[in-house]
Protein backbone atom coordinates (compact mmCIF):
# COMPACT_ATOMS: atom_id res chain seq x y z
CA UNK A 1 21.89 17.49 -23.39
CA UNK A 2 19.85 14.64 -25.12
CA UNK A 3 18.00 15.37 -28.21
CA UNK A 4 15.88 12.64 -27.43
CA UNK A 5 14.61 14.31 -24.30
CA UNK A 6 14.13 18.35 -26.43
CA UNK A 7 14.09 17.00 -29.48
CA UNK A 8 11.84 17.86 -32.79
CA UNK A 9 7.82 16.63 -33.01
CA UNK A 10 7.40 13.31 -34.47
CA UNK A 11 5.35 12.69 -37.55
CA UNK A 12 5.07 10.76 -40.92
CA UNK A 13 6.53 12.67 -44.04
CA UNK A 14 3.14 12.19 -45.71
CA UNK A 15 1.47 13.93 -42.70
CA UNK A 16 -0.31 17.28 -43.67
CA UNK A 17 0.87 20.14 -41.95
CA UNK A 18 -1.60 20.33 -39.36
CA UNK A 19 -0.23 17.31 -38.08
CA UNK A 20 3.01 18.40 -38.10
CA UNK A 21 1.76 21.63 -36.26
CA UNK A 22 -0.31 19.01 -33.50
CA UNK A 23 3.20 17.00 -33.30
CA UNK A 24 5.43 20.25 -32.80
CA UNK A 25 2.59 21.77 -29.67
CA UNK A 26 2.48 17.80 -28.54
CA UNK A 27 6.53 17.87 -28.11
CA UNK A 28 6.92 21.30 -26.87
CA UNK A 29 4.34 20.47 -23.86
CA UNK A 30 5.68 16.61 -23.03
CA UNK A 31 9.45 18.46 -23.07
CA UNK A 32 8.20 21.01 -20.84
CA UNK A 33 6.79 18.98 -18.45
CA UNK A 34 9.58 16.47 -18.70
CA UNK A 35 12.07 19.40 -17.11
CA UNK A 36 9.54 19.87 -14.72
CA UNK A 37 9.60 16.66 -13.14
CA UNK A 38 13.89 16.71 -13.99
CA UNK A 39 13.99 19.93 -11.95
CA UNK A 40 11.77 18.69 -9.20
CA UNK A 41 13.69 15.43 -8.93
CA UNK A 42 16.84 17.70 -8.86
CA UNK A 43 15.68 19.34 -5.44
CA UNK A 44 14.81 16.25 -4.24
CA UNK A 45 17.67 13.92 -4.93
CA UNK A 46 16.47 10.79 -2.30
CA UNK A 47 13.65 10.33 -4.74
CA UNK A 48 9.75 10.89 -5.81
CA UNK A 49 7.02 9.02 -6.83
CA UNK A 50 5.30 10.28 -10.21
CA UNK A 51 2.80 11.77 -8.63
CA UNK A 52 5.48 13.40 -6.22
CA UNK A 53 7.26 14.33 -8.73
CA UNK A 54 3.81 16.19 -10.43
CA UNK A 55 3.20 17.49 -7.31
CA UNK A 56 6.30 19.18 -6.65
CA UNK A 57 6.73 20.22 -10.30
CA UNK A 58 3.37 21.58 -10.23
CA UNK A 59 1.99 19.56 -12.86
CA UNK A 60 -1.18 18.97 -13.00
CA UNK A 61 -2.55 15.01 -11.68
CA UNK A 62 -4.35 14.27 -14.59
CA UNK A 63 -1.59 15.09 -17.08
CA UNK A 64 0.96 12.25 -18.88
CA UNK A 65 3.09 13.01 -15.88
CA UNK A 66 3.43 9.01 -15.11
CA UNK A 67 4.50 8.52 -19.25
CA UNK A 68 6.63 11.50 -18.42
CA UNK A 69 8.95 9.94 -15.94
CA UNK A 70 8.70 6.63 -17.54
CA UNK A 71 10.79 8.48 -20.67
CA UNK A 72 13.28 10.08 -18.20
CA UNK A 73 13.84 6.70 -16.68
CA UNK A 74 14.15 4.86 -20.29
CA UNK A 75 16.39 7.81 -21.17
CA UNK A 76 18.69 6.89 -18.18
CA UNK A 77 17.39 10.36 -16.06
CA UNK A 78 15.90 8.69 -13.40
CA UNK A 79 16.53 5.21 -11.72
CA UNK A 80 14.18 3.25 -9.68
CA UNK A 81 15.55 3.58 -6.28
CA UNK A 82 13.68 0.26 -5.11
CA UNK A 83 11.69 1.37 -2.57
CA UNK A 84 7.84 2.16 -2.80
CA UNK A 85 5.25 4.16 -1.41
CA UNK A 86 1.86 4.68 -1.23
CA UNK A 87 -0.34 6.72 -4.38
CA UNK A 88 -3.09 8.95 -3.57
CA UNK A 89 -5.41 5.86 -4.51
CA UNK A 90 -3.38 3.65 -1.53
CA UNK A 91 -1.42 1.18 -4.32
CA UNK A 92 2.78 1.48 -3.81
CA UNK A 93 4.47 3.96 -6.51
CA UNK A 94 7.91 3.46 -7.55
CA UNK A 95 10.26 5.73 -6.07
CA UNK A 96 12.30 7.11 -8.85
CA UNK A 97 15.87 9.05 -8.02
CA UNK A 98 17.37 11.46 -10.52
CA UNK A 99 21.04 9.83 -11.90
CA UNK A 100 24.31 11.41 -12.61
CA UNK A 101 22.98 12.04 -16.18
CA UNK A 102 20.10 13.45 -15.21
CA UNK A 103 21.64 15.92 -12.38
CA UNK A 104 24.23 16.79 -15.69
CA UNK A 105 21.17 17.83 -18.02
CA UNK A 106 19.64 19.80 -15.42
CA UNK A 107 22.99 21.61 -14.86
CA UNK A 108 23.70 22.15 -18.18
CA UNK A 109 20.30 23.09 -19.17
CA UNK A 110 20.17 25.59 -16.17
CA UNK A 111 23.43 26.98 -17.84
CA UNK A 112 22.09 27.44 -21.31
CA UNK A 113 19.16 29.64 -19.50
CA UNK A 114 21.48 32.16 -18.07
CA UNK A 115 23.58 32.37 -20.95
């Protein structure tokens, strides 16, 4: 699985510790939602918009849900399947499919939990 996608808070050495606390709770919640949205795009392979995707993952819509799948599609998770549909506010939403990697990190992070 990639570190980049459960990996540590980021913050400056000189950062006091409160900050390194605020980047720790910061990382813990984007990495949570980002399985989320992996898991929901898992059970629905043809693809999701974001706010599909935050829908089905039960995120809530006013969340970083959108930056959310942007990482997973940077990180090579998700692919933009190049269709589009309609948002809630009537503007076309990419449709983003999971990949190969991202069905693999699902899998193997599914694994680690029964273990």
């Amino acid at each position: 699985m990639s570190d980049t996608m459960f990996g540590p808070g980021q913050y400056r050495v000189t950062d006091p510790d409160t900050a390194r606390m605020a980047a720790s709770f910061v990382t813990a919640k984007a990495t949570t939602a980002r399985v989320r949205l992996m898991e929901a795009h898992a059970l629905w392979p043809q693809g999701l918009t974001d706010e599909e995707a935050a829908d089905v993952a039960g995120l809530v819509l006013t969340s970083e849900y959108a930056t959310r799948c942007s990482e997973l599609l940077r990180m090579g998770f998700l692919a933009d399947t190049g269709q589009r549909r309609s948002g809630r506010a009537g503007a076309d939403r990419m449709v983003r499919a999971i990949t190969t990697a991202g069905l693999n990190a699902v899998m193997e992070r599914r694994t680690r939990a029964i273990l």
